[in-house]
C-alpha atoms as a PDB file:
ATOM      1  CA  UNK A   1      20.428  16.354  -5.908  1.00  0.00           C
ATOM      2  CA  UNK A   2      17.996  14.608  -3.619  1.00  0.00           C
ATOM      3  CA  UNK A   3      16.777  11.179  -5.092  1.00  0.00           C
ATOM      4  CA  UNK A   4      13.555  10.624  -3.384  1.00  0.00           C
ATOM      5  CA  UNK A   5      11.938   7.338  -3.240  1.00  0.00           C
ATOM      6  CA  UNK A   6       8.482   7.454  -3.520  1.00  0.00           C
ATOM      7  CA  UNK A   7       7.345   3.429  -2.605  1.00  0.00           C
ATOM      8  CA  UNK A   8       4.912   2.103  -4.905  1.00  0.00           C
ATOM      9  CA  UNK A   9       2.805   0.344  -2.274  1.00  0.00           C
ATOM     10  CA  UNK A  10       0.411  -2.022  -4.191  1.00  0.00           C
ATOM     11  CA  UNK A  11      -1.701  -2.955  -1.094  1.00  0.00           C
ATOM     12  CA  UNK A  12      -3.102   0.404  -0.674  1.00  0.00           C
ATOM     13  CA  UNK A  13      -2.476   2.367  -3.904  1.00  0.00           C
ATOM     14  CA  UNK A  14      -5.638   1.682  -5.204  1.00  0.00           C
ATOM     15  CA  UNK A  15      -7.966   1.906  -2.376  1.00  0.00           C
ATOM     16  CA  UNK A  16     -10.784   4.061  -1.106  1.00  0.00           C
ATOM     17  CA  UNK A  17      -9.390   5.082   1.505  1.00  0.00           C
ATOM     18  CA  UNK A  18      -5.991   6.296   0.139  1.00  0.00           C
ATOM     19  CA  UNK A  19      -7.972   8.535  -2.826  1.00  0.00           C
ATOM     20  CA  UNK A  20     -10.661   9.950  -0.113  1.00  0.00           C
ATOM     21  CA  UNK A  21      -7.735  11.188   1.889  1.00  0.00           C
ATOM     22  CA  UNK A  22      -6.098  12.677  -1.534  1.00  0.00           C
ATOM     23  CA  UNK A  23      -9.430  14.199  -2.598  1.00  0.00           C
ATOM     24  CA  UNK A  24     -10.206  15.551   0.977  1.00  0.00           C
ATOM     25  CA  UNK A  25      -6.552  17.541   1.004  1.00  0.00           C
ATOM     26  CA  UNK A  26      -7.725  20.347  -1.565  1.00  0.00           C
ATOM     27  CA  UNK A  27     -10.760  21.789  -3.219  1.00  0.00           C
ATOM     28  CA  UNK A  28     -10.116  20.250  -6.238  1.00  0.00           C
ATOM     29  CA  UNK A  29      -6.681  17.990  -7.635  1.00  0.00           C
ATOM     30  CA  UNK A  30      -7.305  17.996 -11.284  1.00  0.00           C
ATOM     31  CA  UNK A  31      -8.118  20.932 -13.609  1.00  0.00           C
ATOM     32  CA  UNK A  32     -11.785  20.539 -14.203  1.00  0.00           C
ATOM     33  CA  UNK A  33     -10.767  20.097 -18.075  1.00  0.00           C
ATOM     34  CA  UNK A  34     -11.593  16.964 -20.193  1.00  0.00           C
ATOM     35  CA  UNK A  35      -8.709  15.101 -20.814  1.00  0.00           C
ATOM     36  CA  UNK A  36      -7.167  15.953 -24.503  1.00  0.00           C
ATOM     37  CA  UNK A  37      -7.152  12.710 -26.047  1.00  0.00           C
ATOM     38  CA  UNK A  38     -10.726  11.711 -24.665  1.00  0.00           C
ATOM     39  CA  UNK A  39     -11.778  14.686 -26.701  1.00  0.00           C
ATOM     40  CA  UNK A  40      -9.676  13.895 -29.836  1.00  0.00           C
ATOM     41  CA  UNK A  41     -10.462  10.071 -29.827  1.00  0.00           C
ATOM     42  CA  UNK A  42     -14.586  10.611 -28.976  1.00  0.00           C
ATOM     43  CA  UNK A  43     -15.005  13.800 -30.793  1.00  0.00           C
ATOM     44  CA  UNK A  44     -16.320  12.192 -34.196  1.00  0.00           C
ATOM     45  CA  UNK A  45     -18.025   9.085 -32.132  1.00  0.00           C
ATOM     46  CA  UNK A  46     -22.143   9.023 -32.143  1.00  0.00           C
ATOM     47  CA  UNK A  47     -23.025  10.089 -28.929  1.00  0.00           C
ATOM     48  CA  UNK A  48     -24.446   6.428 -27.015  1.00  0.00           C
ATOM     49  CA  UNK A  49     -23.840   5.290 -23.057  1.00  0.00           C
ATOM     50  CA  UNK A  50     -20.314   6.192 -21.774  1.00  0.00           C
ATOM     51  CA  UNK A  51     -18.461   4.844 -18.898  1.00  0.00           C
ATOM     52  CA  UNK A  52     -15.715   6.782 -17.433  1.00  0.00           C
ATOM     53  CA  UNK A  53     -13.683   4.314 -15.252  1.00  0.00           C
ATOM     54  CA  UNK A  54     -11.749   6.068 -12.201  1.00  0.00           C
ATOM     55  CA  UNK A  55     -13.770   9.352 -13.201  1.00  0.00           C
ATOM     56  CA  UNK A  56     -12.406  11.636 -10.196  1.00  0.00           C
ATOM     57  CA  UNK A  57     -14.000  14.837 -10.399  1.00  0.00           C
ATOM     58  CA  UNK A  58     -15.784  13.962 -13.199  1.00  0.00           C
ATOM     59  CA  UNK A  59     -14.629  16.620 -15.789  1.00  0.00           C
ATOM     60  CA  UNK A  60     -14.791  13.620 -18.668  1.00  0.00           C
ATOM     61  CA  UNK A  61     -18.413  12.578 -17.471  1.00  0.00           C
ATOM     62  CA  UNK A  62     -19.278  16.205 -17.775  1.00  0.00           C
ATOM     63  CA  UNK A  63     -17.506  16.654 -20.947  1.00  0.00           C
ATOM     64  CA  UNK A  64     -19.383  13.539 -22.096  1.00  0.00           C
ATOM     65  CA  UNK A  65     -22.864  14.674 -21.057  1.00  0.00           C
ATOM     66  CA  UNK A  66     -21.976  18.046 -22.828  1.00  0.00           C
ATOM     67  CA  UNK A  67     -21.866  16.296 -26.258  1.00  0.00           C
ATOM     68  CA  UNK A  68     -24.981  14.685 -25.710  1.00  0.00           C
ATOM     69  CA  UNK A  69     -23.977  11.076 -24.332  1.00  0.00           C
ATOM     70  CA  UNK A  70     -25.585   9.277 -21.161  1.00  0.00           C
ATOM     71  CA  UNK A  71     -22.132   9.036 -18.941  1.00  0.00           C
ATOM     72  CA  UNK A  72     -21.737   7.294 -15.994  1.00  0.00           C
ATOM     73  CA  UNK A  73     -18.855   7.911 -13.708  1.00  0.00           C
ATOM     74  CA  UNK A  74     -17.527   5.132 -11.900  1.00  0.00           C
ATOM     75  CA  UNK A  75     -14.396   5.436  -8.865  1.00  0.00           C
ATOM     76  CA  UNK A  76     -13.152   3.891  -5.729  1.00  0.00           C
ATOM     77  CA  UNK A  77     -13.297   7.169  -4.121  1.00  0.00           C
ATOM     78  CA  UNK A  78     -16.861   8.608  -2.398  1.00  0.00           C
ATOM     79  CA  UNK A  79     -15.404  12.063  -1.940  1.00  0.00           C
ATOM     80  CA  UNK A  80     -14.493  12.223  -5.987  1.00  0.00           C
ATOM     81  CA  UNK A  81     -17.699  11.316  -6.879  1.00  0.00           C
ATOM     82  CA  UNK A  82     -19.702  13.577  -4.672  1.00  0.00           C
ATOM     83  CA  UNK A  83     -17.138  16.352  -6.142  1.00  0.00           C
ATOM     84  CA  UNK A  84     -18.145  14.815  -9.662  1.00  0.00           C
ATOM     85  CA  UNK A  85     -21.801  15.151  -8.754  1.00  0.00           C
ATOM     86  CA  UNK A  86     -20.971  18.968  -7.397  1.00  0.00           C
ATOM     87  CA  UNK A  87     -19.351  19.694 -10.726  1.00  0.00           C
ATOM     88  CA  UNK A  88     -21.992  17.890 -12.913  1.00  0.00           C
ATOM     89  CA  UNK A  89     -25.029  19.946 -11.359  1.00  0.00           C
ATOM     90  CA  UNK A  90     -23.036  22.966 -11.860  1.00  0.00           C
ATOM     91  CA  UNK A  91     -22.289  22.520 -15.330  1.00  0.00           C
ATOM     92  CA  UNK A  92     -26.446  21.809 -16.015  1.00  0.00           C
ATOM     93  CA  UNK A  93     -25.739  18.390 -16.809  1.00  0.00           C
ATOM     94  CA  UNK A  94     -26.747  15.893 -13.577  1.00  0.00           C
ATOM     95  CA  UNK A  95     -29.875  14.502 -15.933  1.00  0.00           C
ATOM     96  CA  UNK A  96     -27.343  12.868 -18.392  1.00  0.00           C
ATOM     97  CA  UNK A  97     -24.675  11.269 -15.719  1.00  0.00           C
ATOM     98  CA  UNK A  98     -24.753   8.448 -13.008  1.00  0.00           C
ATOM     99  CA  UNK A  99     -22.148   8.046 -10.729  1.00  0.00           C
ATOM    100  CA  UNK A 100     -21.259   4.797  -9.179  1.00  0.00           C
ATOM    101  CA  UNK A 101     -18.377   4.032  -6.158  1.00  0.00           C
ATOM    102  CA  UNK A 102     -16.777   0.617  -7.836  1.00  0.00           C
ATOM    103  CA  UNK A 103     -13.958  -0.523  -6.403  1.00  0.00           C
ATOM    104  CA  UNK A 104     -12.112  -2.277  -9.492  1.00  0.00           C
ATOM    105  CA  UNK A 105      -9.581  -3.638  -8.108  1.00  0.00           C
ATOM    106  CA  UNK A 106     -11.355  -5.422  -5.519  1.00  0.00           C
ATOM    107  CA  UNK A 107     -13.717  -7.150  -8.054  1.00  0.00           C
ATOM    108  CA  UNK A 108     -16.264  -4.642  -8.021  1.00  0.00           C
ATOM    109  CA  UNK A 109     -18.680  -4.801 -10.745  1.00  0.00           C
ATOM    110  CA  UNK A 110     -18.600  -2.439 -13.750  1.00  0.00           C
ATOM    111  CA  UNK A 111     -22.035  -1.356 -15.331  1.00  0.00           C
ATOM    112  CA  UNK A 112     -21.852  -2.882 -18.910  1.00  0.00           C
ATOM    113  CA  UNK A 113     -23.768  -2.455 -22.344  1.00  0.00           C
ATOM    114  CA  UNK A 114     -21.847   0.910 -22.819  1.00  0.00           C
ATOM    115  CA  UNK A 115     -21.390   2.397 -26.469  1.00  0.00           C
ATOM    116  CA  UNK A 116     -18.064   3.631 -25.506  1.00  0.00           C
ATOM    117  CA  UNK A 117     -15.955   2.630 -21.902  1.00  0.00           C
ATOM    118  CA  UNK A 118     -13.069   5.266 -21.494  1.00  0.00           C
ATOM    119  CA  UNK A 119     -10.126   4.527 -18.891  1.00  0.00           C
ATOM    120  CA  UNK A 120      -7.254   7.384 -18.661  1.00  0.00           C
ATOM    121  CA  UNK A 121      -4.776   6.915 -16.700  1.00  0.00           C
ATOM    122  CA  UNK A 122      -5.299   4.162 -14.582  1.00  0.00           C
ATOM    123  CA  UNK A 123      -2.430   2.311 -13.972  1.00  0.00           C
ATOM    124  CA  UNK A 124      -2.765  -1.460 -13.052  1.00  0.00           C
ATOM    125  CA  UNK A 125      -0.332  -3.619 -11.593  1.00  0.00           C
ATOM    126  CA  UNK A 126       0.976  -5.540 -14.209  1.00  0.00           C
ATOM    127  CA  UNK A 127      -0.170  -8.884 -13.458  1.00  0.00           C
ATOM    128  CA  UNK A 128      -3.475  -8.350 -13.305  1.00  0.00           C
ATOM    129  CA  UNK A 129      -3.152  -5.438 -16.097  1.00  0.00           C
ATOM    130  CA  UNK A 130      -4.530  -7.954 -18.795  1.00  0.00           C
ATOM    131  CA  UNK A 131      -7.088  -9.448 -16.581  1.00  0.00           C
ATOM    132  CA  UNK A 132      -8.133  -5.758 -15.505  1.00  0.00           C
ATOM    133  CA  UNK A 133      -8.080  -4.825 -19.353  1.00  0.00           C
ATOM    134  CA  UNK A 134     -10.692  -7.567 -20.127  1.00  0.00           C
ATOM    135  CA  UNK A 135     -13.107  -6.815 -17.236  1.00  0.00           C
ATOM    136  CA  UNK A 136     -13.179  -2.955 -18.681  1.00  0.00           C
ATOM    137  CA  UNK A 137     -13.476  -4.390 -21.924  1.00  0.00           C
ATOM    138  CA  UNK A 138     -16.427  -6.663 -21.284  1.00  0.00           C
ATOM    139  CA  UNK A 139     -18.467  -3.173 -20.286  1.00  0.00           C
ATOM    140  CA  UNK A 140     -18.077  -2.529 -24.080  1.00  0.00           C
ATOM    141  CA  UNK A 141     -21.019  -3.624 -25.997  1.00  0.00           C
ATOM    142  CA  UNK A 142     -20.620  -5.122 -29.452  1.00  0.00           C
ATOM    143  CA  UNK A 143     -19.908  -2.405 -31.529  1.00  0.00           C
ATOM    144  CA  UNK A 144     -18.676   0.215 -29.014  1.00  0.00           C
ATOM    145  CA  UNK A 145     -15.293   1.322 -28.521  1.00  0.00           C
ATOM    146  CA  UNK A 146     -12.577   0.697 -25.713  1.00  0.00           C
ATOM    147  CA  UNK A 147     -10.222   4.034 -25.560  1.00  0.00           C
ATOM    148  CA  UNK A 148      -7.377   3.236 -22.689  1.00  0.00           C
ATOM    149  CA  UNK A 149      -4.877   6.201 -22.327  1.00  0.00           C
ATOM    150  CA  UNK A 150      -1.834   5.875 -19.990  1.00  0.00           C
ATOM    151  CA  UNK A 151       1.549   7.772 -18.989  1.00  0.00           C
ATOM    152  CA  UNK A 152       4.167   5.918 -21.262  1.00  0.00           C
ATOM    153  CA  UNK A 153       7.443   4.122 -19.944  1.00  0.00           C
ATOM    154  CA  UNK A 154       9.270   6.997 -21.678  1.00  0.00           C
ATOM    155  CA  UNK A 155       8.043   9.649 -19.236  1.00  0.00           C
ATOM    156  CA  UNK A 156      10.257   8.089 -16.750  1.00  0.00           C
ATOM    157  CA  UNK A 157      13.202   9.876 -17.774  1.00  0.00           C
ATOM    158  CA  UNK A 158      11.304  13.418 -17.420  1.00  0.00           C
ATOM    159  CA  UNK A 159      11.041  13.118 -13.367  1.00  0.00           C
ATOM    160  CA  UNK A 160       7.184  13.917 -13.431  1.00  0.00           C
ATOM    161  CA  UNK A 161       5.547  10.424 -13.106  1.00  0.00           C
ATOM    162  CA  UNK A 162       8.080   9.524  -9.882  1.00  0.00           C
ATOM    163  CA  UNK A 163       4.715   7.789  -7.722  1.00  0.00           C
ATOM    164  CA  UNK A 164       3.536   5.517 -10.256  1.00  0.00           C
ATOM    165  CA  UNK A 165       7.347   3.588 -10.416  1.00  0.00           C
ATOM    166  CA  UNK A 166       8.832   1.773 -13.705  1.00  0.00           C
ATOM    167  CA  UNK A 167       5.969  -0.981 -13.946  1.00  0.00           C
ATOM    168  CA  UNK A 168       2.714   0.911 -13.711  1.00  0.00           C
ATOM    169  CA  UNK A 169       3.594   3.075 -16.966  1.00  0.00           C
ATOM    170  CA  UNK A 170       2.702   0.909 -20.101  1.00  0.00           C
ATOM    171  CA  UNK A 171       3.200   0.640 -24.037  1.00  0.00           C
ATOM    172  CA  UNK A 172       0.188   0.455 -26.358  1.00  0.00           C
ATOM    173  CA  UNK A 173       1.438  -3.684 -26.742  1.00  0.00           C
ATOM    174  CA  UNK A 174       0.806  -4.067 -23.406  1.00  0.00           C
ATOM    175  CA  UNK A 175      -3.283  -3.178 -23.768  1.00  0.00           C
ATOM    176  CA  UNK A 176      -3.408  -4.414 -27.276  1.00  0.00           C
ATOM    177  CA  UNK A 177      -1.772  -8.038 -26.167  1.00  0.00           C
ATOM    178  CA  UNK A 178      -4.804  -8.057 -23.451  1.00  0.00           C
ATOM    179  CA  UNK A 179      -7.522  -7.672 -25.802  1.00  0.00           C
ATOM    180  CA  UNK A 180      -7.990 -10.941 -28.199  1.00  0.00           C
ATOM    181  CA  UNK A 181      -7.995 -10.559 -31.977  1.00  0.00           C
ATOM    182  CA  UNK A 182     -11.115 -12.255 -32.653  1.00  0.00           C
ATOM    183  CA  UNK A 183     -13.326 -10.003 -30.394  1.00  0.00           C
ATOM    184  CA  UNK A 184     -11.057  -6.876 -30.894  1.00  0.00           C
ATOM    185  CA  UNK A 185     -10.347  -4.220 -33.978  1.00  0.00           C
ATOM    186  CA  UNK A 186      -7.553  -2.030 -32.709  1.00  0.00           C
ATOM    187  CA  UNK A 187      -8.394   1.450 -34.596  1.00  0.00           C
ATOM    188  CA  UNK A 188      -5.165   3.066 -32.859  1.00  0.00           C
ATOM    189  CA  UNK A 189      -2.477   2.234 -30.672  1.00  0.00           C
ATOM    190  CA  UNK A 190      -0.268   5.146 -30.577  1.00  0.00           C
ATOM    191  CA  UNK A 191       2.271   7.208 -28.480  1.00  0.00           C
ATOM    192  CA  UNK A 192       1.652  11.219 -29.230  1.00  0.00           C
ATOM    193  CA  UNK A 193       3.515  13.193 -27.033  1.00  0.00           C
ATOM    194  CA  UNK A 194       2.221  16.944 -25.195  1.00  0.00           C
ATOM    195  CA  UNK A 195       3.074  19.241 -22.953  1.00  0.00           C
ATOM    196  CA  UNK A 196       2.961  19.092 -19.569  1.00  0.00           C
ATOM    197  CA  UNK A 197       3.094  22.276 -17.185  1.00  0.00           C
ATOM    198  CA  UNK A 198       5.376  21.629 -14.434  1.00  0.00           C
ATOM    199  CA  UNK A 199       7.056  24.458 -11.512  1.00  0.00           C
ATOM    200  CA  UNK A 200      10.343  24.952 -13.856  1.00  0.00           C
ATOM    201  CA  UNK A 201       8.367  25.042 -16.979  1.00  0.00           C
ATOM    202  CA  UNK A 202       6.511  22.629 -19.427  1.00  0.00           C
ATOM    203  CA  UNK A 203       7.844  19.118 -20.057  1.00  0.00           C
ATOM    204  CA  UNK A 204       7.070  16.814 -23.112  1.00  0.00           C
ATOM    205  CA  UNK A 205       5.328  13.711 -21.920  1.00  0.00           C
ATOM    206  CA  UNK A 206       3.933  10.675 -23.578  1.00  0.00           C
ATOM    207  CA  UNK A 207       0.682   9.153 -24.008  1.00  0.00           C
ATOM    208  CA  UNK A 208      -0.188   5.433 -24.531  1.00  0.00           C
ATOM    209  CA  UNK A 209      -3.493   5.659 -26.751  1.00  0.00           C
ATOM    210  CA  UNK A 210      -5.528   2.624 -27.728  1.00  0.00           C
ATOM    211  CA  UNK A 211      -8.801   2.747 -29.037  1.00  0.00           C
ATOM    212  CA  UNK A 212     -10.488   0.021 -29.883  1.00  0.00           C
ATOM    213  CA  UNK A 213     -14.064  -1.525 -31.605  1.00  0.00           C
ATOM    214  CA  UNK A 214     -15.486  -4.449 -29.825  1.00  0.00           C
ATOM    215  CA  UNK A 215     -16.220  -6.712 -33.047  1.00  0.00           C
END
């Protein structure tokens, strides 16, 4: 049994360059599908001004426009977004979305004002995780609603999450801890579980979910 090491390198993990050259190595990396618990958190929302932080191919901004919200797409990678774009005209939608190359990490500027700000999956390191947290937060305007989903600590022991190593996955505590009480009303912070399709078959995985109301 081979125990490969896949370094969690910090430095360039998060940069443009690193996703381009992911993006440019196939057509397309994710499905094209909205992720699940976007759709199950934002179903019942009124449609507003989204922001889809680390949008990728944009399936979630499309999803978004498709139930009648203005969604912007912002990510660190120019090849995503011009995918996004690609995937946005096809679907009808380009007249609802914006997309926007922000490079989080290195104190880019998010647009702000939004009715909802969705991040899934995007894994901080964890000490800036809270500081991170707040910056997506403060897109939020009174009102609106935070929704952070993330791959769970417990996933570790399934073998799929191997790249993001032992500190990137977080609890709900961790997000909820980063957002203070007084400007905050945590609606959920939960830890549902799925399937997840995988070469030998699907594994169960787990979800951190926390959606939130900016007061």
């Amino acid at each position: 049994m081979s125990h490969e090491h896949h370094e969690v390198d910090l430095a360039t993990m998060y940069s443009q360059e690193t996703w381009d050259a992911r993006y440019a190595e196939s057509e397309r990396i994710w499905s094209g599908n909205p992720n699940p618990r976007l759709v199950e958190h934002v179903a019942d929302l009124t449609p507003g001004r989204a922001l889809d932080i680390g949008c990728g191919e944009g399936a979630d901004v499309v999803w978004l426009a498709q139930q009648g919200w203005q969604a912007t797409g912002v990510d660190v990678s120019e090849v995503a977004l011009l995918r996004a774009a690609e995937h946005a005209e096809g679907a009808g939608v380009e007249d609802k979305v914006a997309w926007e190359r922000v490079d989080l990490m290195g104190g880019g500027e998010l647009p702000g004002d939004m009715d909802l700000v969705s991040v899934q999956f995007f894994h901080p390191p964890v000490d800036r995780f809270a500081e991170l947290t707040q910056r997506m937060g403060a897109a939020v305007r009174p009102g609106g609603h935070l929704l952070v989903v993330g791959h769970h600590p417990a996933d570790l022991e399934t073998g799929v999450r191997k790249p993001h190593g032992p500190d990137l996955l977080f609890t709900p505590d961790r997000v909820t801890a980063a957002l203070p009480e007084a400007d905050w009303e945590v609606l959920v912070a939960d830890v549902p579980t799925r399937d997840h399709p995988t070469d030998d078959g699907p594994v169960t995985v787990t979800d951190t979910v926390v959606l939130a109301r900016r007061r």
